[in-house]
C-alpha atoms as a PDB file:
ATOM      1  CA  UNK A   1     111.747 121.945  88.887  1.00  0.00           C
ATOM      2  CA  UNK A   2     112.880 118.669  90.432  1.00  0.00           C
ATOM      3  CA  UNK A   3     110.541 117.137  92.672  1.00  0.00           C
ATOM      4  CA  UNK A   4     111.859 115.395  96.119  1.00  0.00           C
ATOM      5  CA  UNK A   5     109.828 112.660  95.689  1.00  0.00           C
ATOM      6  CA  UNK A   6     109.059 110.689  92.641  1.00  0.00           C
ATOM      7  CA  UNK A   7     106.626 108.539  91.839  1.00  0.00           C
ATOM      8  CA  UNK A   8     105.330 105.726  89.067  1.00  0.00           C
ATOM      9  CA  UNK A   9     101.605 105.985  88.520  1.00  0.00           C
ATOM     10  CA  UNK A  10     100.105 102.741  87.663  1.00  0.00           C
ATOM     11  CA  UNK A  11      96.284 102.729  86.602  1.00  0.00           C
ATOM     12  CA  UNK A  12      94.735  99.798  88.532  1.00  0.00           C
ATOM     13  CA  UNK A  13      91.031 100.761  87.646  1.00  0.00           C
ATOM     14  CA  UNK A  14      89.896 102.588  84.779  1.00  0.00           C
ATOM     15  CA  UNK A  15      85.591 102.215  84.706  1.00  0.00           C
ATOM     16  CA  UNK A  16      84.613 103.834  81.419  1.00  0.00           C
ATOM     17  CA  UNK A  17      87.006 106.502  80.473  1.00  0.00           C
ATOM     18  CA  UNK A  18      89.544 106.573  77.705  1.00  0.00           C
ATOM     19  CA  UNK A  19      93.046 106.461  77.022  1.00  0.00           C
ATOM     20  CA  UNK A  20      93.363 110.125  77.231  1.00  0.00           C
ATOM     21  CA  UNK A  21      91.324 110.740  80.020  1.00  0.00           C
ATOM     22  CA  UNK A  22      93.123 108.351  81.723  1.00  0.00           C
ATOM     23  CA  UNK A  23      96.134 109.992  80.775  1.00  0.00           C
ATOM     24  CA  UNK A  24      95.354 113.890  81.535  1.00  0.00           C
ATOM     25  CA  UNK A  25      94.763 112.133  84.875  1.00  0.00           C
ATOM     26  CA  UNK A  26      98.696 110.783  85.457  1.00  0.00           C
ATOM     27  CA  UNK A  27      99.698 113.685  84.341  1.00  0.00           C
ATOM     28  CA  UNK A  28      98.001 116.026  87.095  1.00  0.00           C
ATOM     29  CA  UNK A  29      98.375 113.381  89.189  1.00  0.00           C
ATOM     30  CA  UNK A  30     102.269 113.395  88.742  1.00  0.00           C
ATOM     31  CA  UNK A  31     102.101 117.561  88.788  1.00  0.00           C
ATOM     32  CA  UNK A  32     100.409 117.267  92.294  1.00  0.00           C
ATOM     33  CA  UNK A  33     102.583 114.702  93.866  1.00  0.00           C
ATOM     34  CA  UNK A  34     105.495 116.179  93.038  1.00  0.00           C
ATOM     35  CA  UNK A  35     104.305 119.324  94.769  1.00  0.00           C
ATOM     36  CA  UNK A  36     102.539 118.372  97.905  1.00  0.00           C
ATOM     37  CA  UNK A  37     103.996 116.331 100.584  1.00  0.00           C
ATOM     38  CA  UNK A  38     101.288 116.663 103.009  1.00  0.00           C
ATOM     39  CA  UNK A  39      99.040 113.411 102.594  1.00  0.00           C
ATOM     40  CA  UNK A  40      95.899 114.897 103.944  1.00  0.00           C
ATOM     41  CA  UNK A  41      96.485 118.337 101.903  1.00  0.00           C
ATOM     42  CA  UNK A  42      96.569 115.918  98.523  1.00  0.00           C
ATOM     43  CA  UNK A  43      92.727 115.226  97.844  1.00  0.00           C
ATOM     44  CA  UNK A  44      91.947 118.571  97.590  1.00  0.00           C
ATOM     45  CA  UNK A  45      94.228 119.365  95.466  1.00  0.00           C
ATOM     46  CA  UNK A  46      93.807 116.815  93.133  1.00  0.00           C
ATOM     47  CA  UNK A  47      90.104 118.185  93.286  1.00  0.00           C
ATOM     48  CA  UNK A  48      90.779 121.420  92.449  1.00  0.00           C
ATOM     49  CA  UNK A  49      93.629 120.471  89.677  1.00  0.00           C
ATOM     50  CA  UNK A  50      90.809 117.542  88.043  1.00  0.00           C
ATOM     51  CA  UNK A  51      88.207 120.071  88.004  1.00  0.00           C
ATOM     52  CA  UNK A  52      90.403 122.823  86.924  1.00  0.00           C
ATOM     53  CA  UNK A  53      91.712 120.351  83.800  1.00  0.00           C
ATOM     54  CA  UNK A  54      88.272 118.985  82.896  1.00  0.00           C
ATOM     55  CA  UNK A  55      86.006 121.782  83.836  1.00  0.00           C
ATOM     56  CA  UNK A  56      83.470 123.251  86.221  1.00  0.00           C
ATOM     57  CA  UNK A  57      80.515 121.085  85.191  1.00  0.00           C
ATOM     58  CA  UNK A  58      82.394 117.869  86.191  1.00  0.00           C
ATOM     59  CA  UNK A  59      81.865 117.011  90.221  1.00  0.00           C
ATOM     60  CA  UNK A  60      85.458 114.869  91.293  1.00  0.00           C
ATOM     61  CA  UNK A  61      85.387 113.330  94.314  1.00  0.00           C
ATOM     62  CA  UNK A  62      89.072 111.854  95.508  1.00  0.00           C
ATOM     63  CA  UNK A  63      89.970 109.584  98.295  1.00  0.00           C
ATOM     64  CA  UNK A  64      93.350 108.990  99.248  1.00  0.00           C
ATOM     65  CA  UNK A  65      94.253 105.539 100.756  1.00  0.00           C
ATOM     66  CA  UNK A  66      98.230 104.989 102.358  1.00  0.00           C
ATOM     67  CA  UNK A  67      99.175 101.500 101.261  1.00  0.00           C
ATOM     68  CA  UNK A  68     102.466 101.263 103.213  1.00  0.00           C
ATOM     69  CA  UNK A  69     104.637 104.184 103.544  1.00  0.00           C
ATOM     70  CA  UNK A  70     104.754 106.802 101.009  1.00  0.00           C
ATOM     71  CA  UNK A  71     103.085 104.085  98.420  1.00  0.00           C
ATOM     72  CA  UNK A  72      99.248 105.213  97.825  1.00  0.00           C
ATOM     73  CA  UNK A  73      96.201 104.424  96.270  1.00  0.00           C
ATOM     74  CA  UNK A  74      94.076 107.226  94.584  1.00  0.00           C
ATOM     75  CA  UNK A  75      90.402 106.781  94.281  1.00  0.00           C
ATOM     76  CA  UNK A  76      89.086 109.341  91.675  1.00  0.00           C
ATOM     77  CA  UNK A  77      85.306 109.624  91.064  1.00  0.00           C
ATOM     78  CA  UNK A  78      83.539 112.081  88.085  1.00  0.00           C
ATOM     79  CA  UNK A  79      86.072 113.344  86.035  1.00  0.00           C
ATOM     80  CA  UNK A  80      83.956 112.753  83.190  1.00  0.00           C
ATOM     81  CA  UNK A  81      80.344 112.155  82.801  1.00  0.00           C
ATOM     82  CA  UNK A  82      79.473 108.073  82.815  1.00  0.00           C
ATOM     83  CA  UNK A  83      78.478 106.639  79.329  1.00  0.00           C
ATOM     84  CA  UNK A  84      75.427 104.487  79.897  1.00  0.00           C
ATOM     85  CA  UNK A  85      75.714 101.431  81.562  1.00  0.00           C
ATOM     86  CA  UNK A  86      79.885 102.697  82.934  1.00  0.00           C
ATOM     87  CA  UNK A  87      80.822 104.240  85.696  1.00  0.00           C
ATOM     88  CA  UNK A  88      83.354 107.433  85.671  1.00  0.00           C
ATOM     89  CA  UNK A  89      85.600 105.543  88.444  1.00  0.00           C
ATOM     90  CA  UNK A  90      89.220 105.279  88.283  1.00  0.00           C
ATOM     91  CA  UNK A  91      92.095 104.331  90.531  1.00  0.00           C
ATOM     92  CA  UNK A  92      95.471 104.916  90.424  1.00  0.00           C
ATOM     93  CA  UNK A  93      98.777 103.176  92.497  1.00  0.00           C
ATOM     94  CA  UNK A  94     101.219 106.125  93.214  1.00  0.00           C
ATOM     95  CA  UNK A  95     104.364 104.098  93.980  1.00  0.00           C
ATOM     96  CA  UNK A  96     106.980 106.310  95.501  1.00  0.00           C
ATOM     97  CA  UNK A  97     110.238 105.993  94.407  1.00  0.00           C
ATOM     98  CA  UNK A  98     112.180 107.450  96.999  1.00  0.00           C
ATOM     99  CA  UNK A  99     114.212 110.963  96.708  1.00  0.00           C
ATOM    100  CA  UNK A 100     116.023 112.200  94.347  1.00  0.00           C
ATOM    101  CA  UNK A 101     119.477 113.291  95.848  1.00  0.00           C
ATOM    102  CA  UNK A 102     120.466 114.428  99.258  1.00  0.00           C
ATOM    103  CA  UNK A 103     120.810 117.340  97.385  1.00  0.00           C
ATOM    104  CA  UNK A 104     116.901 117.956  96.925  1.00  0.00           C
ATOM    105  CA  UNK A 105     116.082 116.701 100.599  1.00  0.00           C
ATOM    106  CA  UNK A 106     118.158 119.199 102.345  1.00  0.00           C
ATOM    107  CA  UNK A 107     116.223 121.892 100.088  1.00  0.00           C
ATOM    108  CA  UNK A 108     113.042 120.708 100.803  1.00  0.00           C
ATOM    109  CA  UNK A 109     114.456 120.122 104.666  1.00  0.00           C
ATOM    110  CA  UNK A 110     114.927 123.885 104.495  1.00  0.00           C
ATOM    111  CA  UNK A 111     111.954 125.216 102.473  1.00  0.00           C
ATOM    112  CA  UNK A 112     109.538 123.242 105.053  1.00  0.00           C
ATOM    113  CA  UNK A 113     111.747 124.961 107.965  1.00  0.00           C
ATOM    114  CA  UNK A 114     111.174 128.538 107.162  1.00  0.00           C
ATOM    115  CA  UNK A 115     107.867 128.294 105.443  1.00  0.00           C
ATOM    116  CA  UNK A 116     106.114 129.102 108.331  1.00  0.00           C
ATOM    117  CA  UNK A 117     109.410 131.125 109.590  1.00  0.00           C
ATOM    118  CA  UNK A 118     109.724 134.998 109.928  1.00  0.00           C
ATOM    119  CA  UNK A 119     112.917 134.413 108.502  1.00  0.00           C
ATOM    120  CA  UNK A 120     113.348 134.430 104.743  1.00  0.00           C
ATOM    121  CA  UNK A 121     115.290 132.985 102.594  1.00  0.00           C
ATOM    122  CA  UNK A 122     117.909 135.584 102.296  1.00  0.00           C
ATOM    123  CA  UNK A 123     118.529 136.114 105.724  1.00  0.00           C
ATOM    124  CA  UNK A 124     119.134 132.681 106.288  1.00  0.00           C
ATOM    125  CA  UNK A 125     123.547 132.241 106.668  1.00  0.00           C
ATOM    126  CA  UNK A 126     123.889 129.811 103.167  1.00  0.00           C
ATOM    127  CA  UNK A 127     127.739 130.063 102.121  1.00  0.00           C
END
């Protein structure tokens, strides 16, 4: 599935987790952002995708922080349990990239139209 928006991740903070930590991290952060557009919907989905990845017993905390535009910062606390003496902080730059085609906007255009539509899909007069 093509996302609308696309974005480069960029780790600006890592604390004390690994290189794969880290990277399970872009990649459910680039599964999330190319599936919700609503800014205030995105922390707790991250959350729920973080905790879902790394397990119950973690506790992640994410803050969301608009930069300019669609470019964001993503503050992500307790994916993993802190070694001694490191903190379990990370934070990533989610620069957006812009859309993909005119294509993909008019999709999305009309899936955010009749989400909340009686009308479905079908009915709707496509040629």
């Amino acid at each position: 599935m093509q996302t609308v928006q696309k974005y480069v991740l960029e780790p600006i903070m890592i604390g004390g987790l690994d290189e794969t930590t880290i990277s399970e991290v872009l990649k459910v952060l680039q599964t999330v952002l190319g599936s919700v557009y609503e800014l205030e919907r995105l922390s707790a989905v991250v959350d729920q995708m973080l905790a879902d990845r790394f397990g119950d017993e973690v506790e992640v905390r994410t803050r969301v922080a608009v930069m300019s535009q669609r470019n964001i910062l993503i503050f992500i606390r307790g994916v993993r349990r802190p070694r001694r003496g490191q903190d379990n902080d990370c934070c990533i730059k989610a620069k957006c990239q812009g859309v993909r085609s005119l294509q993909d906007l008019a999709a999305h255009q009309v899936a955010c139209s009749i989400r909340n539509s009686p009308v479905s899909l079908e009915q709707l007069p496509i040629p």
